[in-house]
Protein backbone atom coordinates (compact mmCIF):
# COMPACT_ATOMS: atom_id res chain seq x y z
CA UNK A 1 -0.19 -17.15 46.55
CA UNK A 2 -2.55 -18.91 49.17
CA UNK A 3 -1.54 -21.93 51.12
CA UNK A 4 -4.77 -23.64 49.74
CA UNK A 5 -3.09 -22.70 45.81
CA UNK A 6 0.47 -24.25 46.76
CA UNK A 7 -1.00 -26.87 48.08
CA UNK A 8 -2.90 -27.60 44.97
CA UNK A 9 0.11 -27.01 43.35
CA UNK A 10 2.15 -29.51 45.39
CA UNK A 11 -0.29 -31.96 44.71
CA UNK A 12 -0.25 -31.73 40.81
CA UNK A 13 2.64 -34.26 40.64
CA UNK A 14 1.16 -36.51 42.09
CA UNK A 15 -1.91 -36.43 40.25
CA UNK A 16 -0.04 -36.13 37.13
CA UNK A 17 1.80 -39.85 38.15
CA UNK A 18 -1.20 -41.61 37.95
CA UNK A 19 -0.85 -41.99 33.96
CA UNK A 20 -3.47 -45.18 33.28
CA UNK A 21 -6.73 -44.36 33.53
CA UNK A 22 -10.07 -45.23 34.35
CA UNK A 23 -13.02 -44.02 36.37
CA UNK A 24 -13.46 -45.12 39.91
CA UNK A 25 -16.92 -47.48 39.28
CA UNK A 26 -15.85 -47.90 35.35
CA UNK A 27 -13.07 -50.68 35.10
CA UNK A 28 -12.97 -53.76 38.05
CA UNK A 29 -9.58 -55.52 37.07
CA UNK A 30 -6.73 -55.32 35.39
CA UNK A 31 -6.41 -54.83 31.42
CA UNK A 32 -3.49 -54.99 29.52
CA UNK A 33 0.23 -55.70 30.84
CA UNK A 34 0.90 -54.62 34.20
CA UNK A 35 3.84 -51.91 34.53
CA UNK A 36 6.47 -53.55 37.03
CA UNK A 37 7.45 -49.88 38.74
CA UNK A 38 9.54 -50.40 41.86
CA UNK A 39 7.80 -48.63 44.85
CA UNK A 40 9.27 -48.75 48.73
CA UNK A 41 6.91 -51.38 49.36
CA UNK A 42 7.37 -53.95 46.64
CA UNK A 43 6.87 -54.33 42.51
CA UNK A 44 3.83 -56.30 40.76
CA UNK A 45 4.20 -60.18 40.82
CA UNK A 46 3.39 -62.63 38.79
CA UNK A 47 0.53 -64.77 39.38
CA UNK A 48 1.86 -67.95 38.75
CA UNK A 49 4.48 -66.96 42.05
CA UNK A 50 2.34 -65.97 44.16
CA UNK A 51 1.52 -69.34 46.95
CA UNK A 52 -0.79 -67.70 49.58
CA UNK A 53 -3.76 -65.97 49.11
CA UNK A 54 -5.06 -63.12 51.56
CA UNK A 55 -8.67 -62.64 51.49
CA UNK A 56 -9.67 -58.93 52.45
CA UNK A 57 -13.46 -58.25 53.36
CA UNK A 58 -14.55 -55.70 52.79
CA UNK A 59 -17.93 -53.85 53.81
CA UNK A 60 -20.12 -50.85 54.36
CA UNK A 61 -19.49 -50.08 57.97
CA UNK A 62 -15.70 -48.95 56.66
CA UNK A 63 -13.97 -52.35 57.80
CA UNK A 64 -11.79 -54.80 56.52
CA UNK A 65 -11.16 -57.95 57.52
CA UNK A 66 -8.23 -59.13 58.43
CA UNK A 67 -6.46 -55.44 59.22
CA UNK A 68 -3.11 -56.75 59.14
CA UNK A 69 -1.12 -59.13 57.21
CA UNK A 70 2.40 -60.32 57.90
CA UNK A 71 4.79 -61.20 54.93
CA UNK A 72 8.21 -62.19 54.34
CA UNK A 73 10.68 -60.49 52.01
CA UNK A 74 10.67 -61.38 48.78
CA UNK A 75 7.17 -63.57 49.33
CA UNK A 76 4.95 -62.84 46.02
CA UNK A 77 1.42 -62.82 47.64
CA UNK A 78 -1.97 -62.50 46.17
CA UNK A 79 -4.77 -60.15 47.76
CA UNK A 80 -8.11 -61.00 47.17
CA UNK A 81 -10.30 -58.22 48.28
CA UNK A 82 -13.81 -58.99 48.58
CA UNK A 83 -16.78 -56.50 48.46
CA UNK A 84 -19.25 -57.36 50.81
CA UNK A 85 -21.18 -53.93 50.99
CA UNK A 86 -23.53 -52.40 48.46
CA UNK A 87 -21.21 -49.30 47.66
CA UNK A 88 -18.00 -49.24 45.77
CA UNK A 89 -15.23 -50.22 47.57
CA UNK A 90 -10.99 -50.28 46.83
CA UNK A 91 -7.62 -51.73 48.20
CA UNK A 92 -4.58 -49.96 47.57
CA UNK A 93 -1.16 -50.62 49.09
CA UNK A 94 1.56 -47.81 49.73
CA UNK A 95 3.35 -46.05 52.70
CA UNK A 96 1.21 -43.95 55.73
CA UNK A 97 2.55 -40.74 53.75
CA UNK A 98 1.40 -41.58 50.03
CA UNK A 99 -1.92 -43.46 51.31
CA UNK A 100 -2.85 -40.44 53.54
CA UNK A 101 -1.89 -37.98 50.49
CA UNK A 102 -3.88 -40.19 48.00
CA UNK A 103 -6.84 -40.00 50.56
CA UNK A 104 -6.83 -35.94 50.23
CA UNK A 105 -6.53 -35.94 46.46
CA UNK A 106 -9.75 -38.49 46.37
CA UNK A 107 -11.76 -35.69 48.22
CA UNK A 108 -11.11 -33.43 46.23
CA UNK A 109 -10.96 -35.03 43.05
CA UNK A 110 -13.94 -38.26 43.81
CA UNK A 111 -13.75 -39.17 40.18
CA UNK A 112 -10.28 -38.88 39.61
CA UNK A 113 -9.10 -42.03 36.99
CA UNK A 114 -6.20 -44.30 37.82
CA UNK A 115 -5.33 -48.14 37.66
CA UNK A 116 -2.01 -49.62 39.22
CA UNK A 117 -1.08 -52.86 39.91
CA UNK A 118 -1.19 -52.57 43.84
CA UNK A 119 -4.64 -51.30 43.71
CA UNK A 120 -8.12 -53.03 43.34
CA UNK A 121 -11.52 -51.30 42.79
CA UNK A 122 -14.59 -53.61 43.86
CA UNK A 123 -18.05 -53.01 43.17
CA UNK A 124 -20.79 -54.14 45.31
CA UNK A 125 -21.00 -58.38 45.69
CA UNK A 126 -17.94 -58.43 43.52
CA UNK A 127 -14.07 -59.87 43.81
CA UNK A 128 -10.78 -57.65 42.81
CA UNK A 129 -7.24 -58.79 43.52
CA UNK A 130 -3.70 -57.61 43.43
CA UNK A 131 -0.71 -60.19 43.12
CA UNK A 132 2.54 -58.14 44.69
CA UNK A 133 5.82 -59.09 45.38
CA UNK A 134 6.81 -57.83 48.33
CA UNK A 135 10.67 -57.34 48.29
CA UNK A 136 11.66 -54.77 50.88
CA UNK A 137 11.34 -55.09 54.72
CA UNK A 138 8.84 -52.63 56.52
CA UNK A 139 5.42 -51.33 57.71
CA UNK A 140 2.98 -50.59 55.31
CA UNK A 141 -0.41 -49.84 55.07
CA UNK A 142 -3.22 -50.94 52.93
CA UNK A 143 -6.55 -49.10 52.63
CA UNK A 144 -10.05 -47.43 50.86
CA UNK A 145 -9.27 -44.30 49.64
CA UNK A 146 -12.81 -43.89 48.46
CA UNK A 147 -13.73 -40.17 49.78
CA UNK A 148 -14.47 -40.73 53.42
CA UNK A 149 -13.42 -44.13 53.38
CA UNK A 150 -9.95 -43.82 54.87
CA UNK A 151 -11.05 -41.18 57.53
CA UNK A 152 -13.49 -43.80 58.64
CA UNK A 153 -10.74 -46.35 59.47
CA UNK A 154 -11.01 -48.56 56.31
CA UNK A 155 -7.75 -49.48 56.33
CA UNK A 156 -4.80 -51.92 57.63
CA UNK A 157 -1.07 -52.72 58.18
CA UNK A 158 1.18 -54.91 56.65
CA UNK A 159 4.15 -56.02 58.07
CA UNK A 160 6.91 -57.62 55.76
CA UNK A 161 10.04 -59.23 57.65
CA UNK A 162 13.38 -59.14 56.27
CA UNK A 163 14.85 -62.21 54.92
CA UNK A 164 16.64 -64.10 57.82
């Protein structure tokens, strides 16, 4: 077996956990309940909890604006990422580890479907946003996973303090 098969192999889980789908261009929001999943940096939150908003730029030249974000534990906080580029454009929170593997399946997969609640797609002009309840102390990272995206530095930190 070649490396380049096992490591297509390795990666089949996690292409296989990213059950709801749509295309990357297709579908702009959110439709339908939102599956509460408890990941190491948070769960979904509810709108109506959420009492600061974060507005993300975003824009051609592979920035985003503000590149880090401090948070409390347990602070619900909505994330409104704005597209202000002429090419499709995305937000998704995780760890270093699952946003860097992400990154490598979007290369080789661009079209590759998926919707979860700490993601956003955003096409050109347009508004997304993700309302998440941050409940565990740590780093994190949000970023574009778009192919080439993420290697161009579209991405930044969050930093969530434990409760004092």
């Amino acid at each position: 077996m070649t490396f380049n098969t096992r490591r297509s192999l390795l990666a089949l889980p996690l292409l296989l956990s990213l059950p709801r789908a749509f295309a990357h261009g297709e579908q702009h929001g959110k439709t339908g309940a939102v599956v509460k999943e408890q990941k190491p940096w948070g769960i979904a939150g509810e709108p109506a909890r959420a009492r600061r908003t974060v507005d993300i730029r975003m824009t051609d030249d592979m920035k985003m604006a503000p590149n880090h974000i401090d948070v409390r534990e347990g602070e619900t906080l909505r994330i409104r990422a704005i597209n202000a580029g002429k090419v499709l454009h995305e937000i998704v929170i995780g760890t270093t580890d699952d946003l860097k593997a992400h990154a490598e399946m979007m290369k080789k997969h661009p079209g590759m479907e998926h919707d979860e609640p700490y993601m956003a797609h955003v096409s050109p002009g347009k508004r997304g946003e993700i309302v998440w309840t941050f409940n565990r102390p740590g780093n994190f990272e949000f970023a574009c996973l778009i192919a080439g995206h993420f290697e161009a530095g579209m991405r930044g930190t969050i930093r969530v303090s434990p409760k004092p």
